[in-house]
C-alpha atoms as a PDB file:
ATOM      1  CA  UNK A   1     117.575  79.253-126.570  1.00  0.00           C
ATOM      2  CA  UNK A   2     118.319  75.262-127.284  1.00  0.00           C
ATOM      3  CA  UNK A   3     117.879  73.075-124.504  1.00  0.00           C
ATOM      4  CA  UNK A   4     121.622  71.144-123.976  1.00  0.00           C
ATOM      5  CA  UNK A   5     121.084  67.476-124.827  1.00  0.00           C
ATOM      6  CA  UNK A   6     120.819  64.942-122.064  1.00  0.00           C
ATOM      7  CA  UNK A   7     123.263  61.845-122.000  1.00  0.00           C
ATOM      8  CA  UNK A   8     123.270  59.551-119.314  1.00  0.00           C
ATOM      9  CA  UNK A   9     126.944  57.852-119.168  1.00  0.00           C
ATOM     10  CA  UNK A  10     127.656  54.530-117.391  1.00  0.00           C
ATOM     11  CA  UNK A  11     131.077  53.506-115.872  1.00  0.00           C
ATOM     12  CA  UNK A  12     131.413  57.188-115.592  1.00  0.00           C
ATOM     13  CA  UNK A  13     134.346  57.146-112.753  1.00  0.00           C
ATOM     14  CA  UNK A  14     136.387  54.289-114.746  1.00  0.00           C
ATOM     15  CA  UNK A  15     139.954  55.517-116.669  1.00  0.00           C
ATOM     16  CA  UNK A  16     137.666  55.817-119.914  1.00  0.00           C
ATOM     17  CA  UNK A  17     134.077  56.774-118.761  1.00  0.00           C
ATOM     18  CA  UNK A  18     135.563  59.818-117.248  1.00  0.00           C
ATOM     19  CA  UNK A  19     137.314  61.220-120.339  1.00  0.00           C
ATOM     20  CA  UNK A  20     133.736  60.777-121.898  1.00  0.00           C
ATOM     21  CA  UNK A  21     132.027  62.432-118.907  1.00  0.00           C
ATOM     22  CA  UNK A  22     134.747  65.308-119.874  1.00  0.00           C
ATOM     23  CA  UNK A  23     134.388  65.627-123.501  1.00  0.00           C
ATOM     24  CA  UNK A  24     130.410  65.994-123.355  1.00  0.00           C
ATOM     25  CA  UNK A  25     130.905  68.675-120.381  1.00  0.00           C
ATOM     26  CA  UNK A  26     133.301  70.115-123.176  1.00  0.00           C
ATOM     27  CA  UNK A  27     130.374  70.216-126.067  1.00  0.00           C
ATOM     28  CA  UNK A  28     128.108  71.822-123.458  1.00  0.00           C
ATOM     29  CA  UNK A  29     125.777  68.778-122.931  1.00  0.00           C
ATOM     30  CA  UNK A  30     123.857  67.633-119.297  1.00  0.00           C
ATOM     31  CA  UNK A  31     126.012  64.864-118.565  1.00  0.00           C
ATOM     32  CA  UNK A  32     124.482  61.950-115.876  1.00  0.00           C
ATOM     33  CA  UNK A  33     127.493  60.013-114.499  1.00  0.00           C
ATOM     34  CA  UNK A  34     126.583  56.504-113.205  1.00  0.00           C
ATOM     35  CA  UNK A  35     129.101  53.887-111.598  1.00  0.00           C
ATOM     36  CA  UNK A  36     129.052  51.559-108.620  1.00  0.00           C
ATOM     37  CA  UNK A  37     132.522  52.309-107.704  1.00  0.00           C
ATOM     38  CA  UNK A  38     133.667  48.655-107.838  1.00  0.00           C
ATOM     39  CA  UNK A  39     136.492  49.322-110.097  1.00  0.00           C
ATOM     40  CA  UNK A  40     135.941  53.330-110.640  1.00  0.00           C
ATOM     41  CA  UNK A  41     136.877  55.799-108.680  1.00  0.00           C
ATOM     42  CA  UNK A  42     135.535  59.701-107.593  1.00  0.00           C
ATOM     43  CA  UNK A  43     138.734  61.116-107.978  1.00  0.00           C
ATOM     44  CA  UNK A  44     138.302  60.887-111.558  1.00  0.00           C
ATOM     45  CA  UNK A  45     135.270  62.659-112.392  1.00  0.00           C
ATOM     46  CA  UNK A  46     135.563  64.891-108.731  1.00  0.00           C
ATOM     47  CA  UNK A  47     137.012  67.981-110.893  1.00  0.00           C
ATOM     48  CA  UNK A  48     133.033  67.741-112.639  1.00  0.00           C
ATOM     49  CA  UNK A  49     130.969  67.939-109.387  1.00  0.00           C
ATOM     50  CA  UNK A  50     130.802  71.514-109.260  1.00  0.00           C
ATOM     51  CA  UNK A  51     128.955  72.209-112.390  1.00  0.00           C
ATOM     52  CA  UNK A  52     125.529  72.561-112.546  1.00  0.00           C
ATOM     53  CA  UNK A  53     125.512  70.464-115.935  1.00  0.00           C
ATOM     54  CA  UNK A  54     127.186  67.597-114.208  1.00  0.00           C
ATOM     55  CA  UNK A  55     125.348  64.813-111.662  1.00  0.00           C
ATOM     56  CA  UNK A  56     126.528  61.766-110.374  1.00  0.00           C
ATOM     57  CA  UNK A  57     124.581  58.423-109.205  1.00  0.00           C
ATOM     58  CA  UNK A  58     125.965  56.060-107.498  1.00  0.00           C
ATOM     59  CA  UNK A  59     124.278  52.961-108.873  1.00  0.00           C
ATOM     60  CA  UNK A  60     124.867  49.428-109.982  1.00  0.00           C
ATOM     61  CA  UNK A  61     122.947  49.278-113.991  1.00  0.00           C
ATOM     62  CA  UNK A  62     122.439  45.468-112.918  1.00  0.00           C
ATOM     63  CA  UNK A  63     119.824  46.860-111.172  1.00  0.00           C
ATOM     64  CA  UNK A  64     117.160  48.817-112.508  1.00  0.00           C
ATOM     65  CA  UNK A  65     117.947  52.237-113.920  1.00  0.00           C
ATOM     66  CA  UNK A  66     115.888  55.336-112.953  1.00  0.00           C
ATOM     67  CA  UNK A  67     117.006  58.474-114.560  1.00  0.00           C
ATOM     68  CA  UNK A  68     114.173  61.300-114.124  1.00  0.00           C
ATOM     69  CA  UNK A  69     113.194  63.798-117.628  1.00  0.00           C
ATOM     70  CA  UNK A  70     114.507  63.606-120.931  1.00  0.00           C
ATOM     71  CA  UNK A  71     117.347  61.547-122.583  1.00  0.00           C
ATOM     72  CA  UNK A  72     118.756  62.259-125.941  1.00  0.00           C
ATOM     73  CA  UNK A  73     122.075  59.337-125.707  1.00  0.00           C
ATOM     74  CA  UNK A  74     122.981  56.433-123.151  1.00  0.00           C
ATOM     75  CA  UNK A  75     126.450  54.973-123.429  1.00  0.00           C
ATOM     76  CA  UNK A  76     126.742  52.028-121.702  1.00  0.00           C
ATOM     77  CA  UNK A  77     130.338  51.795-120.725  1.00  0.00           C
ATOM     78  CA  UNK A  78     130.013  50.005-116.946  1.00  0.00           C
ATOM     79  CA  UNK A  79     132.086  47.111-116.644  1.00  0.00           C
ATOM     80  CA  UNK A  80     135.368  45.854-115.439  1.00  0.00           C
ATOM     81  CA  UNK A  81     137.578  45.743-118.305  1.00  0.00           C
ATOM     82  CA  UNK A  82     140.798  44.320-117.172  1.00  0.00           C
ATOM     83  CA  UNK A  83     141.873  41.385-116.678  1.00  0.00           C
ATOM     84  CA  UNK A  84     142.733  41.952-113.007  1.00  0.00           C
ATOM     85  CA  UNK A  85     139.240  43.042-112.672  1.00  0.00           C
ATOM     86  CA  UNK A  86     137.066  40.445-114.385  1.00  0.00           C
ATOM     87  CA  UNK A  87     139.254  37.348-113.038  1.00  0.00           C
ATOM     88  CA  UNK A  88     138.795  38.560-109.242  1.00  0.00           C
ATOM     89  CA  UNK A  89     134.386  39.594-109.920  1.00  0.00           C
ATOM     90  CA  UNK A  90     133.716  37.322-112.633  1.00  0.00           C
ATOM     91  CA  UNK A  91     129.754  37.187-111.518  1.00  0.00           C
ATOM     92  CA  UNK A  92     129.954  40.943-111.490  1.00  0.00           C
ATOM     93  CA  UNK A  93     131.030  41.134-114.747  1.00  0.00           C
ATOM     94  CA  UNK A  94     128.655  38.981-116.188  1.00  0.00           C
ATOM     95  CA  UNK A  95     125.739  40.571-114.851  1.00  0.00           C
ATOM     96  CA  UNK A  96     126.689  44.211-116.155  1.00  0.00           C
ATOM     97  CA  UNK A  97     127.031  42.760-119.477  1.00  0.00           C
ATOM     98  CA  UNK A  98     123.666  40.817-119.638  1.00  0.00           C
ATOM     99  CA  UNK A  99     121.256  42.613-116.795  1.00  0.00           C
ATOM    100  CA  UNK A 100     123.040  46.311-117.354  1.00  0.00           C
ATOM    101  CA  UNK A 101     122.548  45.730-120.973  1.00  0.00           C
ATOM    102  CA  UNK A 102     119.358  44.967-120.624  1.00  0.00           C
ATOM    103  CA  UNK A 103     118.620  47.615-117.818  1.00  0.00           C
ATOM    104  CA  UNK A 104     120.229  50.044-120.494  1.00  0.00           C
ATOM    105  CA  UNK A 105     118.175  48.997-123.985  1.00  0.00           C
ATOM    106  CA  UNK A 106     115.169  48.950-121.829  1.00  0.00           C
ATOM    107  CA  UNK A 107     115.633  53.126-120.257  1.00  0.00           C
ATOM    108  CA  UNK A 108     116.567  53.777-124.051  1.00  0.00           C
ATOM    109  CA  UNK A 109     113.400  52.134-125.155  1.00  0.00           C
ATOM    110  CA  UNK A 110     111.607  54.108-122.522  1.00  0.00           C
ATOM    111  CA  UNK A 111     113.059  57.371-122.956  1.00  0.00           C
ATOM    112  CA  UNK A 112     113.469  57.304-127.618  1.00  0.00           C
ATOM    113  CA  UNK A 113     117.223  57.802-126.354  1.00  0.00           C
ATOM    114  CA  UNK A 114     119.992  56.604-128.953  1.00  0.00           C
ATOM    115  CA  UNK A 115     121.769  54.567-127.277  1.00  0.00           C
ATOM    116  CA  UNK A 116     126.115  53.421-127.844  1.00  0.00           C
ATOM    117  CA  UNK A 117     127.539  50.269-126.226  1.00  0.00           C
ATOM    118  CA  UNK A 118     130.816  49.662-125.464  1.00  0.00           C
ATOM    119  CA  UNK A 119     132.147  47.133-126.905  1.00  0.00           C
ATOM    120  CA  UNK A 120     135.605  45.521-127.205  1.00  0.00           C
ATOM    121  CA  UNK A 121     138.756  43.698-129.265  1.00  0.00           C
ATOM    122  CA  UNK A 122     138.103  40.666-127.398  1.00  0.00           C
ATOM    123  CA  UNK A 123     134.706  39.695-129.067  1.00  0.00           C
ATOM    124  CA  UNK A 124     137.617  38.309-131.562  1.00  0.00           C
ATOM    125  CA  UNK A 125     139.405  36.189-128.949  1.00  0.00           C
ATOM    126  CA  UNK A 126     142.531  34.501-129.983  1.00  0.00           C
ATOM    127  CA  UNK A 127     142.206  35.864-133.365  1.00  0.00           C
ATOM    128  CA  UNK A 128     142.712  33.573-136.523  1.00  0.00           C
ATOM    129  CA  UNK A 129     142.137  36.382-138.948  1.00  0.00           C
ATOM    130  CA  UNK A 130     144.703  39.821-138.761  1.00  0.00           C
ATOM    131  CA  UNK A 131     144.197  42.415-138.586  1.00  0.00           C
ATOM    132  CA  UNK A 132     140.847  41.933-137.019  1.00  0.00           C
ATOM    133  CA  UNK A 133     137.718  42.913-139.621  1.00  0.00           C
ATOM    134  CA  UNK A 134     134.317  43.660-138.292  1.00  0.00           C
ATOM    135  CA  UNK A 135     132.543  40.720-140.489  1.00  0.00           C
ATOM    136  CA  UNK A 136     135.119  38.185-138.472  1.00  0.00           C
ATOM    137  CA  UNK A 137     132.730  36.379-135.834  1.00  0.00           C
ATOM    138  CA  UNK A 138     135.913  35.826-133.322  1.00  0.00           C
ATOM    139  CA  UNK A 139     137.715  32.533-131.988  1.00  0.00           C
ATOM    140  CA  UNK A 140     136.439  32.344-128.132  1.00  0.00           C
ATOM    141  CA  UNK A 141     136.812  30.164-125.668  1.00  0.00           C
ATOM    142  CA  UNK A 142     133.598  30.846-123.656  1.00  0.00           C
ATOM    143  CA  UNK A 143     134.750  28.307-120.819  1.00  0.00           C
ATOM    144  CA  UNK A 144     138.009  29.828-120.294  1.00  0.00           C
ATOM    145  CA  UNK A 145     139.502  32.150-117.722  1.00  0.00           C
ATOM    146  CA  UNK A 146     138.838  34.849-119.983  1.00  0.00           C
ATOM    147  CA  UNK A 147     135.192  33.902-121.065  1.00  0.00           C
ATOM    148  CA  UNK A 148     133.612  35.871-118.317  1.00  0.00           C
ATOM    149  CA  UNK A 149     134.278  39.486-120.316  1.00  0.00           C
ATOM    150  CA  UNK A 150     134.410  38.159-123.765  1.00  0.00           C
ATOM    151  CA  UNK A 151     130.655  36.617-123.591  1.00  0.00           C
ATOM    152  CA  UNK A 152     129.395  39.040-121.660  1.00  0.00           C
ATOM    153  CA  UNK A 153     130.694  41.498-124.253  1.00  0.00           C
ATOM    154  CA  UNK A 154     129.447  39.385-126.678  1.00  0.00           C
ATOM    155  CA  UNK A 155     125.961  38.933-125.196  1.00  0.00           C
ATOM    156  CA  UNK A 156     125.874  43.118-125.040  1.00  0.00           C
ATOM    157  CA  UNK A 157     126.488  43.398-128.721  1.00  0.00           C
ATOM    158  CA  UNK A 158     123.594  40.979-129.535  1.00  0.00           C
ATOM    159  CA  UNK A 159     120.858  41.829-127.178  1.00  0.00           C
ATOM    160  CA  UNK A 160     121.597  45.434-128.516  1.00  0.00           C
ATOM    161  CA  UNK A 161     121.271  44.836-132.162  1.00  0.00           C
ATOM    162  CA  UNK A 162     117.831  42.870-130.907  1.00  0.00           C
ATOM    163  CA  UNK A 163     116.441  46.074-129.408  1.00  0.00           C
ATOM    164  CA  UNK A 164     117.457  47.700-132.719  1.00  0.00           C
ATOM    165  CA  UNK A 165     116.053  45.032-134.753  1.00  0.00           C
ATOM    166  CA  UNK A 166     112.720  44.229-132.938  1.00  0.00           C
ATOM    167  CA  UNK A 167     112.234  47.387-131.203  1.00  0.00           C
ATOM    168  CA  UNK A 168     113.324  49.861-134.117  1.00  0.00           C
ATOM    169  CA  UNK A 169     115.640  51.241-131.409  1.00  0.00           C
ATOM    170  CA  UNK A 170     118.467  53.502-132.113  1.00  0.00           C
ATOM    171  CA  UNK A 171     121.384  51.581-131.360  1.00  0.00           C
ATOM    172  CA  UNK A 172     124.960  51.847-131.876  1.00  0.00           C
ATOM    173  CA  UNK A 173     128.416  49.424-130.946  1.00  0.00           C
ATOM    174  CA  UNK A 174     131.848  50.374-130.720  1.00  0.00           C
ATOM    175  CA  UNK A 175     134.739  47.740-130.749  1.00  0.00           C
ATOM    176  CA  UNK A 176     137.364  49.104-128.375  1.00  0.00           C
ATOM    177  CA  UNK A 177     140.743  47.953-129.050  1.00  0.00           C
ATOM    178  CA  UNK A 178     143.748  48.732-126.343  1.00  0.00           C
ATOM    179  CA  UNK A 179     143.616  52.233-125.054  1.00  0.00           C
ATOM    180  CA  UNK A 180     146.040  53.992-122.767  1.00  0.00           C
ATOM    181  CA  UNK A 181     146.112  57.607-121.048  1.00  0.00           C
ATOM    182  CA  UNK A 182     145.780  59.420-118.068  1.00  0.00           C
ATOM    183  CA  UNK A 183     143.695  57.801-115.340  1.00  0.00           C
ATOM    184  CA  UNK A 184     144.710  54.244-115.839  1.00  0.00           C
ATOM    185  CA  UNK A 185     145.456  52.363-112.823  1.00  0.00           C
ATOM    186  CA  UNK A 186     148.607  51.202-112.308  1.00  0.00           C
ATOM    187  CA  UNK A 187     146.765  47.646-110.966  1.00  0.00           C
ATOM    188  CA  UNK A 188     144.524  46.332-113.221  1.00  0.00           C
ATOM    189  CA  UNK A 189     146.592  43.911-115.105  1.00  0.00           C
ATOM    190  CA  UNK A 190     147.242  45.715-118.481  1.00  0.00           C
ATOM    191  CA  UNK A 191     150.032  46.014-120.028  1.00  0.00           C
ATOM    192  CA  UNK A 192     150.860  49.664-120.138  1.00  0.00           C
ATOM    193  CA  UNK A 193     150.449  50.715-116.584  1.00  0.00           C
ATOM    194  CA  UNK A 194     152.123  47.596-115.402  1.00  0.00           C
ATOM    195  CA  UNK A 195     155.389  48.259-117.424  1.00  0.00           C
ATOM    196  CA  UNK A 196     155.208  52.140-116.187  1.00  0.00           C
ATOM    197  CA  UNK A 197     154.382  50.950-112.801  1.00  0.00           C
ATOM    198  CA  UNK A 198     157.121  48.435-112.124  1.00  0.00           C
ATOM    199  CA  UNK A 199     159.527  50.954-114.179  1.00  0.00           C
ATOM    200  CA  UNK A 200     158.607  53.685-111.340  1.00  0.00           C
ATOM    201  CA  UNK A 201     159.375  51.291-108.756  1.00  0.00           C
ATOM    202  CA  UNK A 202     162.319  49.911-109.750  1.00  0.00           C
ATOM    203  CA  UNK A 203     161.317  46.298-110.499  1.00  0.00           C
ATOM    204  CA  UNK A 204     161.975  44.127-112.934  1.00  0.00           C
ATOM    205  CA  UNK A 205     159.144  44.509-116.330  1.00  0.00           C
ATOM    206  CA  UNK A 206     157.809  41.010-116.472  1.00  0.00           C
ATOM    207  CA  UNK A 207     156.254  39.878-119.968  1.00  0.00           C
ATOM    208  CA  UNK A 208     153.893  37.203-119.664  1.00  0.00           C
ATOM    209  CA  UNK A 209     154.672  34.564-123.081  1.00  0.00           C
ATOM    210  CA  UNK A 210     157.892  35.429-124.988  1.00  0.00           C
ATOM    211  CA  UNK A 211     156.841  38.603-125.776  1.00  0.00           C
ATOM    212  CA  UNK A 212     156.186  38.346-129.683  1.00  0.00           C
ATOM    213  CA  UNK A 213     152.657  38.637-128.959  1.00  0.00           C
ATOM    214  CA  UNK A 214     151.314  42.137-130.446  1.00  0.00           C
ATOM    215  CA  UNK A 215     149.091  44.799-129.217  1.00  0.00           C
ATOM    216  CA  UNK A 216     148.116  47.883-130.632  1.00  0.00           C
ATOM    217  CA  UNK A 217     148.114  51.150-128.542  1.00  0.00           C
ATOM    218  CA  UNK A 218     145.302  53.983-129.096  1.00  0.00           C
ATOM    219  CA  UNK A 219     145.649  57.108-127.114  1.00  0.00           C
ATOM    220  CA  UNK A 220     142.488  58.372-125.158  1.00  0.00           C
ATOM    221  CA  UNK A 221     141.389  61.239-126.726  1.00  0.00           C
ATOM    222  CA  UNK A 222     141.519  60.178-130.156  1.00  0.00           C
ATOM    223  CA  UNK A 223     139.280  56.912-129.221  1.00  0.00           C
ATOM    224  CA  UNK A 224     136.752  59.281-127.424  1.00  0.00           C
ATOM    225  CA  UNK A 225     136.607  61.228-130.834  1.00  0.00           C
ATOM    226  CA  UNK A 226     135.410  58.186-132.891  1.00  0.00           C
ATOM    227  CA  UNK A 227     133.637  57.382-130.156  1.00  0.00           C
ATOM    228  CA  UNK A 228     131.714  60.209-130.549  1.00  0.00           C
ATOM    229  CA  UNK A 229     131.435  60.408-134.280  1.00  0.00           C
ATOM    230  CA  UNK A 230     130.089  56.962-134.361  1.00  0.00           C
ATOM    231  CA  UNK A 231     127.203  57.751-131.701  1.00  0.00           C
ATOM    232  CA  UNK A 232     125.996  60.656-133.913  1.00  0.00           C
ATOM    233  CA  UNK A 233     126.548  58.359-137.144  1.00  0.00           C
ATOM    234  CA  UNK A 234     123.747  56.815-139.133  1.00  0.00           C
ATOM    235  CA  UNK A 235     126.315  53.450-138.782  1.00  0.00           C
ATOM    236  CA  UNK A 236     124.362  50.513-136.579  1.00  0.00           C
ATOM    237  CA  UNK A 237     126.642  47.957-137.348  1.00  0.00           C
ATOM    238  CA  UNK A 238     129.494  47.252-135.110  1.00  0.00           C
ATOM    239  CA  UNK A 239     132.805  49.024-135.509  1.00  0.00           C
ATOM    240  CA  UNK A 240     136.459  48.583-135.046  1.00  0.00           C
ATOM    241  CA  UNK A 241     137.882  51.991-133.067  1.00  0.00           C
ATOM    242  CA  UNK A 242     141.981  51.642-132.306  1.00  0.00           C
ATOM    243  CA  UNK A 243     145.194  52.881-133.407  1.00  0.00           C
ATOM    244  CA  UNK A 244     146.028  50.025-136.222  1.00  0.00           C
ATOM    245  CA  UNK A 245     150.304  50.865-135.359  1.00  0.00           C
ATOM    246  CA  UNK A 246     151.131  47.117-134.190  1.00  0.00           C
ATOM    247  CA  UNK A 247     154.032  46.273-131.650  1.00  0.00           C
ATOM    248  CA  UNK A 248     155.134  43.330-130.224  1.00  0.00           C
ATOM    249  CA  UNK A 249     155.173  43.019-126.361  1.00  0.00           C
ATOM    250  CA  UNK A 250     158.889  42.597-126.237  1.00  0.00           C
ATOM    251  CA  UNK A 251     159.486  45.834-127.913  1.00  0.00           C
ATOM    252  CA  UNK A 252     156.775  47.996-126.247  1.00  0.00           C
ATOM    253  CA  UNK A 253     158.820  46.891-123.091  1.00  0.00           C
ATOM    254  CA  UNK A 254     161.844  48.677-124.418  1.00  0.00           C
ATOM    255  CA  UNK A 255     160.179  51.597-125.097  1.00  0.00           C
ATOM    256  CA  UNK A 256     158.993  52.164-121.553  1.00  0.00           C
ATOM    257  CA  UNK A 257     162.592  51.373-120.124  1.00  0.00           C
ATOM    258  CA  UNK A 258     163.775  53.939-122.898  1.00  0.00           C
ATOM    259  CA  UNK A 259     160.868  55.979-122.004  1.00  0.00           C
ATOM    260  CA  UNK A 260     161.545  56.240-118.006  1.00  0.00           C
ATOM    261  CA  UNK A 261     165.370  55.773-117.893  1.00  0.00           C
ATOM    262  CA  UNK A 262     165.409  52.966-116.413  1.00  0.00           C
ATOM    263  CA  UNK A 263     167.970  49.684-116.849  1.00  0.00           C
ATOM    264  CA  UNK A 264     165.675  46.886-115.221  1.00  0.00           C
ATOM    265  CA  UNK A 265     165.804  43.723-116.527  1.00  0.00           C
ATOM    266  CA  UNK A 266     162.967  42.087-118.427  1.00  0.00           C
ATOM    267  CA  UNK A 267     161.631  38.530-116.947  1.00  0.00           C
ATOM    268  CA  UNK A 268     159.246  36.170-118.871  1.00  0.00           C
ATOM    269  CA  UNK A 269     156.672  34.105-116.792  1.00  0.00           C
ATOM    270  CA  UNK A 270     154.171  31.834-118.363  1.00  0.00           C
ATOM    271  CA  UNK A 271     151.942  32.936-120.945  1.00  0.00           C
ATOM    272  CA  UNK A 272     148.060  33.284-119.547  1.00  0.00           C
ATOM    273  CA  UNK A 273     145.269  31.058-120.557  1.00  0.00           C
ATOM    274  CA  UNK A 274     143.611  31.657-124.158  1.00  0.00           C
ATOM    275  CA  UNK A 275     145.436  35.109-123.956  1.00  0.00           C
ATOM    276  CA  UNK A 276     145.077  36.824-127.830  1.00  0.00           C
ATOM    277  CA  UNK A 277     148.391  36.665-129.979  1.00  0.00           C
ATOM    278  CA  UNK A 278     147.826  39.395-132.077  1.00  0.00           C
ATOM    279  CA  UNK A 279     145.490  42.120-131.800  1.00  0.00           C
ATOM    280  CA  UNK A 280     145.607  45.081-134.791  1.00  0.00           C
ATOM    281  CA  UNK A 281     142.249  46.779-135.575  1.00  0.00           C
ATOM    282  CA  UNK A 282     141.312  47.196-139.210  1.00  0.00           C
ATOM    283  CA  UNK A 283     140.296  50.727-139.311  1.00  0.00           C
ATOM    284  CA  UNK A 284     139.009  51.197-143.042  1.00  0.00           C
ATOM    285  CA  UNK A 285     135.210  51.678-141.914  1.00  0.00           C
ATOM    286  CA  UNK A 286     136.226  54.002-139.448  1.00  0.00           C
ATOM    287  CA  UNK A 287     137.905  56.242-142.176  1.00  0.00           C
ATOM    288  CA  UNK A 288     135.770  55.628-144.279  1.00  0.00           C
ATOM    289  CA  UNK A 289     132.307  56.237-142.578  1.00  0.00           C
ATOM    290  CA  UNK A 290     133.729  58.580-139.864  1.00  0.00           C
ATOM    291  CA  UNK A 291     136.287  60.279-141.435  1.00  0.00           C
ATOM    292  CA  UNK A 292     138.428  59.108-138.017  1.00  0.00           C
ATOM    293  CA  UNK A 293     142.162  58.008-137.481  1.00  0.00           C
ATOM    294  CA  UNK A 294     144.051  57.678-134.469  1.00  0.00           C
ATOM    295  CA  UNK A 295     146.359  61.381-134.585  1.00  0.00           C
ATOM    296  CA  UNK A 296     148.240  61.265-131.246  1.00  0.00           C
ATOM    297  CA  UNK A 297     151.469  58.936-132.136  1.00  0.00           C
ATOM    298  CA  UNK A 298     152.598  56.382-129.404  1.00  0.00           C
ATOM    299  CA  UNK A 299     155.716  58.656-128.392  1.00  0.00           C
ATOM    300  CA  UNK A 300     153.595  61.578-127.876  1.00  0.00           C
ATOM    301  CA  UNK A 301     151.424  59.588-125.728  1.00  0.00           C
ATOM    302  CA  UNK A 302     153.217  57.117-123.752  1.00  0.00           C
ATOM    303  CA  UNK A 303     155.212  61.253-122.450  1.00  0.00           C
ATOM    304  CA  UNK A 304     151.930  62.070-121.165  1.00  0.00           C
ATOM    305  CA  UNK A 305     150.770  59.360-119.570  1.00  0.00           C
ATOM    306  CA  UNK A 306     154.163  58.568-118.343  1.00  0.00           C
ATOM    307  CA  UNK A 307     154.184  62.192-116.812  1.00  0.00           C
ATOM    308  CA  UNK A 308     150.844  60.987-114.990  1.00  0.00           C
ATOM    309  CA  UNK A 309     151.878  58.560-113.336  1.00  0.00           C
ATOM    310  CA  UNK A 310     155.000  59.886-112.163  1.00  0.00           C
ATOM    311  CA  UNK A 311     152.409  62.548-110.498  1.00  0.00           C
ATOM    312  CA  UNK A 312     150.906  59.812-108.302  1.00  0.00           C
ATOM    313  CA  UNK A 313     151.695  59.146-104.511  1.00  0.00           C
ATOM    314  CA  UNK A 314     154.433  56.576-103.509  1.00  0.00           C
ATOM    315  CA  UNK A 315     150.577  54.967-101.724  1.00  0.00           C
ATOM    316  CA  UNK A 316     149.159  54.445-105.255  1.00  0.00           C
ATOM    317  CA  UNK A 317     152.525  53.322-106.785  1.00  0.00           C
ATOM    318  CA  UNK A 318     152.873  50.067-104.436  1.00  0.00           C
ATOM    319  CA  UNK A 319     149.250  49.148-104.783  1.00  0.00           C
ATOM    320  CA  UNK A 320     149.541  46.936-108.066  1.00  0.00           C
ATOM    321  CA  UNK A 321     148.444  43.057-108.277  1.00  0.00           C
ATOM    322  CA  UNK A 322     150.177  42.815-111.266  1.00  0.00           C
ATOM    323  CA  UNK A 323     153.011  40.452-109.717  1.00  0.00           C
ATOM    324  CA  UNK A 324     150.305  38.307-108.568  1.00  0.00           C
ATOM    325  CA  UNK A 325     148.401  38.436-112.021  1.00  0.00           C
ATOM    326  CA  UNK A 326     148.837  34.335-112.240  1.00  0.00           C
ATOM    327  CA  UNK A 327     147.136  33.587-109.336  1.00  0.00           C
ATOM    328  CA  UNK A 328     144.081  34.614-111.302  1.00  0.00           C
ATOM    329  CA  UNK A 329     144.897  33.420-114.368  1.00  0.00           C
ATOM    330  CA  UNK A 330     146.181  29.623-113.835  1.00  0.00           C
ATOM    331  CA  UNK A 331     143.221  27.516-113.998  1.00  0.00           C
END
């Protein structure tokens, strides 16, 4: 009988680590969960704890990573990835992108594991080309507010194509663009849960800008299928995973109010620092190599994460920062 393959998975109790953690359980692999628990949470991954293909370390991958036997993958997915989160532990965030990187390349090295990093939209910054192409080397400000998470992510993608250039290691880097689903909290900052969030408690939506900035929406499950096809690709450079359908701000707020039934108003406050004013992933490798496209429309998925946070305590509902978001963000 086949030994199950061995993947170690870092930021494994965060909204998107934990979906992971569930599809490998799903495709009957050992699964290794790692987080620090700075912005995940146990309640996410909690449902996994019972099976006796499922352990969980409670570890910081700034620090050096000890993971006993074999490893077949490593996806490096710890880090705070809002902006709520990486404005208030900006040292934190740094660190898990440059030492937890290099914590990471170093076990893979160690253990001839391949080994997927998770990278992100906001390598491109502000973006001056659109939709955003892999080839496009980004417009960052690496000073700004927001410079903490875009270098670091920045730094991850090249020490990783180092190891695979120098080292021969197997090495691959996904682009993330905005993803939404169940197991978002309602206050980190983005923009989905903190339109659902205010909607379920009755407050006004407040758009940061005038609202014709864009974002594009992908739906968990299909990103954690071209996840997965990319790690088990032959494809080392990086690539763009998202759902390409573009909306502006302003209109993705009236969806939600249509969505929820509510009649709040909308309110505009100041735009934040260096924030992007488009973002729309060029896909075309992603079809091309991986056969992948998004398949869950927005409608289909905006009902089911809508219906998840409507199953959340009246506790979890009031905890948001999200009114407080420019205290962070005015520098």
């Amino acid at each position: 009988m086949e030994s199950r393959k061995r993947i170690l998975i870092t930021g494994a109790a965060g909204f998107l680590g934990s979906h992971l953690c569930d599809f490998f359980i799903a495709k009957d692999y050992d699964v290794i969960a790692m987080d620090n628990l700075i912005t995940g949470s146990l309640k996410n991954i909690e449902h996994l704890f019972p099976l006796e293909n499922f352990e969980f370390h409670h570890h910081d991958v700034s620090n050096f990573i000890h993971v006993s036997g074999d490893l077949d993958y490593i996806l490096h997915f710890a880090s705070p990835a809002s902006p709520i989160d990486y404005l208030k532990i900006p040292i934190q965030t740094l660190k898990v992108g440059s030492l937890g990187i290099h914590n990471c390349l170093g076990l893979a090295k160690q253990k001839n594991a391949r080994v997927m990093i998770a990278s992100t939209s906001e390598v491109y910054g502000d973006p001056e080309v659109h939709p955003q192409v892999e080839e496009y080397w980004g417009h960052v400000n690496p000073v700004g507010p927001r410079g903490v998470y875009d270098e670091a992510k920045r730094f991850q993608e090249a020490m990783t194509m180092a190891y695979h250039t120098f080292h021969g290691l197997e090495t691959r880097i996904v682009r993330i663009f905005n993803t939404y689903g169940p197991r978002m909290r309602l206050n980190d900052g983005r923009v989905l849960p903190a339109f659902i969030g205010q909607a379920l408690r009755g407050e006004d939506i407040t758009i940061f800008g005038d609202g014709s900035q864009t974002r594009s929406f992908c739906y968990v499950s299909d990103l954690v299928e071209g996840i997965y096809r990319l790690l088990l690709s032959d494809y080392t450079q990086p690539m763009n995973i998202g759902n390409p359908s573009e909306i502006s701000i302003k209109d993705f707020a009236e969806e939600i109010i249509e969505l929820t039934g509510t009649d709040q108003k909308v309110v505009y406050k100041d735009l934040p620092v260096d924030d992007p004013k488009q973002r729309q992933p060029d896909i075309t490798k992603a079809k091309k190599i991986l056969d992948w496209e998004p398949k869950v429309d927005r409608a289909e998925g905006l009902k089911i994460t809508y219906e998840y946070f409507q199953s959340l305590s009246q506790e979890e509902l009031l905890k948001t920062d999200h009114n407080n978001f420019e205290k962070y963000i005015k520098h």
